[in-house]
Protein backbone atom coordinates (compact mmCIF):
# COMPACT_ATOMS: atom_id res chain seq x y z
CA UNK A 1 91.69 117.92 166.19
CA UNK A 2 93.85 118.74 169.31
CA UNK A 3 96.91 120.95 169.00
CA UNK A 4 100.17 119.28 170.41
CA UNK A 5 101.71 121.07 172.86
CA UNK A 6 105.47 122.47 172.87
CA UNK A 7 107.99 122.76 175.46
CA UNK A 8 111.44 125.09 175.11
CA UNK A 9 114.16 122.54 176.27
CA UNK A 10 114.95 124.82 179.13
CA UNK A 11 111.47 123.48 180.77
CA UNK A 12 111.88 119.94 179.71
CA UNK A 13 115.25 120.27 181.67
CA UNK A 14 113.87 122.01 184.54
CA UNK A 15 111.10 119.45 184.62
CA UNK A 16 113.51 116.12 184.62
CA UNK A 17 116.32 117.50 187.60
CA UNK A 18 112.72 118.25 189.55
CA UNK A 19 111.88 114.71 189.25
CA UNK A 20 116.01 113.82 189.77
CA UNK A 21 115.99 116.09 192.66
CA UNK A 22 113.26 113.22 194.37
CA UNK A 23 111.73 115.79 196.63
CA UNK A 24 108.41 114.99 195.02
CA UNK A 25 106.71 111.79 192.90
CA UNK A 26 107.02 112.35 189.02
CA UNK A 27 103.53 112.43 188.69
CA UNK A 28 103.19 115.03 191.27
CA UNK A 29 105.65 117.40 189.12
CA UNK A 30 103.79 116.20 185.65
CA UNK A 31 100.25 117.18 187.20
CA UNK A 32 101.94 120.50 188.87
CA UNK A 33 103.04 121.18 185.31
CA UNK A 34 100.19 119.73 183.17
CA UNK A 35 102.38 117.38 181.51
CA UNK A 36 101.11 113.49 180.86
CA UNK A 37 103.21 111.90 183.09
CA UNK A 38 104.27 109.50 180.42
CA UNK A 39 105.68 112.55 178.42
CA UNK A 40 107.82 113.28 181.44
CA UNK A 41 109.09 109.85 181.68
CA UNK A 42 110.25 109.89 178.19
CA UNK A 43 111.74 113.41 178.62
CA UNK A 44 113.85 111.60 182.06
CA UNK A 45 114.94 108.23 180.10
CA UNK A 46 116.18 110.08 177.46
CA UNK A 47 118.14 112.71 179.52
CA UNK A 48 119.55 109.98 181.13
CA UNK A 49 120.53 108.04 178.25
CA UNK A 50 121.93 110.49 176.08
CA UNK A 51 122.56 113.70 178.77
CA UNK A 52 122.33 117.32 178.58
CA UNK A 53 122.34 117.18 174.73
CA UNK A 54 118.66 115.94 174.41
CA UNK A 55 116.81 119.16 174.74
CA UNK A 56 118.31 121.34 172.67
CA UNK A 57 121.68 122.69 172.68
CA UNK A 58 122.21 120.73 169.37
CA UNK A 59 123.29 124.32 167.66
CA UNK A 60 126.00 124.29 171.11
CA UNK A 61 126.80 120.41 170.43
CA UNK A 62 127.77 120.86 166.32
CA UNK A 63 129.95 123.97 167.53
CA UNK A 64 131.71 121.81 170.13
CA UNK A 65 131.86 118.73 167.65
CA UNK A 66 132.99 121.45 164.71
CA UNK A 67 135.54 122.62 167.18
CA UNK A 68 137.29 119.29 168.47
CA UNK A 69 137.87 118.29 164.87
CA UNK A 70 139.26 121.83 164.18
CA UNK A 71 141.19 120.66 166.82
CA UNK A 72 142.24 117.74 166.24
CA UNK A 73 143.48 118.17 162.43
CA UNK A 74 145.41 121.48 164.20
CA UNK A 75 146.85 118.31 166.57
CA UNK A 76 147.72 116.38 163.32
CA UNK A 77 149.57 118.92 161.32
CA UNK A 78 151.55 119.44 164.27
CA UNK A 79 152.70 115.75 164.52
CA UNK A 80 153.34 115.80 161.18
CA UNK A 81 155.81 119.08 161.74
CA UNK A 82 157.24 117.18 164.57
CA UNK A 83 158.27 113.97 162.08
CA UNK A 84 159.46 116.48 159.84
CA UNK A 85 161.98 117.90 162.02
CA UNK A 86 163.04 114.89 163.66
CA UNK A 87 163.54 113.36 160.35
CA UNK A 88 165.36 116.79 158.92
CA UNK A 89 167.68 116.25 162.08
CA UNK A 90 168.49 112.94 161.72
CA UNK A 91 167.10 112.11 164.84
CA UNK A 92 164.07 108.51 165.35
């Protein structure tokens, strides 16, 4: 039984701009490679569907997700202290 190979995200990503960059056919830069061309073409569609985050990064995408939320409730208790104080003043 063959082994299936693995590729770090930064190649994958290295791989797809190469074919973005158009300078040379996809199959060209899947043969230059040794990558099945069709594994390539996956690698492109989903970069361009679903960007950067497709190769990895996820650890880099749950700290930027856990940070907007910190965010955002730090954005909602300070609305709250805003009502507050309006409504301690006496002011809409």
């Amino acid at each position: 039984m063959a082994t299936r190979k693995t590729y770090t995200p930064q190649f994958k990503f290295r791989l797809v701009v190469e074919c973005l960059e158009g300078k040379r056919a996809d199959s060209e830069v899947a043969r230059a490679h040794d990558v099945h061309p069709v594994t390539l073409a996956a690698w492109k569609k989903q970069f361009l569907d679903h960007g950067a985050e497709v190769f990895g990064g996820k650890e880099e995408v749950k700290k930027a997700e856990k940070r907007q939320a910190q965010l955002e409730r730090m954005l909602g208790q300070k609305e709250l202290e805003i009502a507050l104080l309006r409504n301690f003043m006496g002011k809409p």
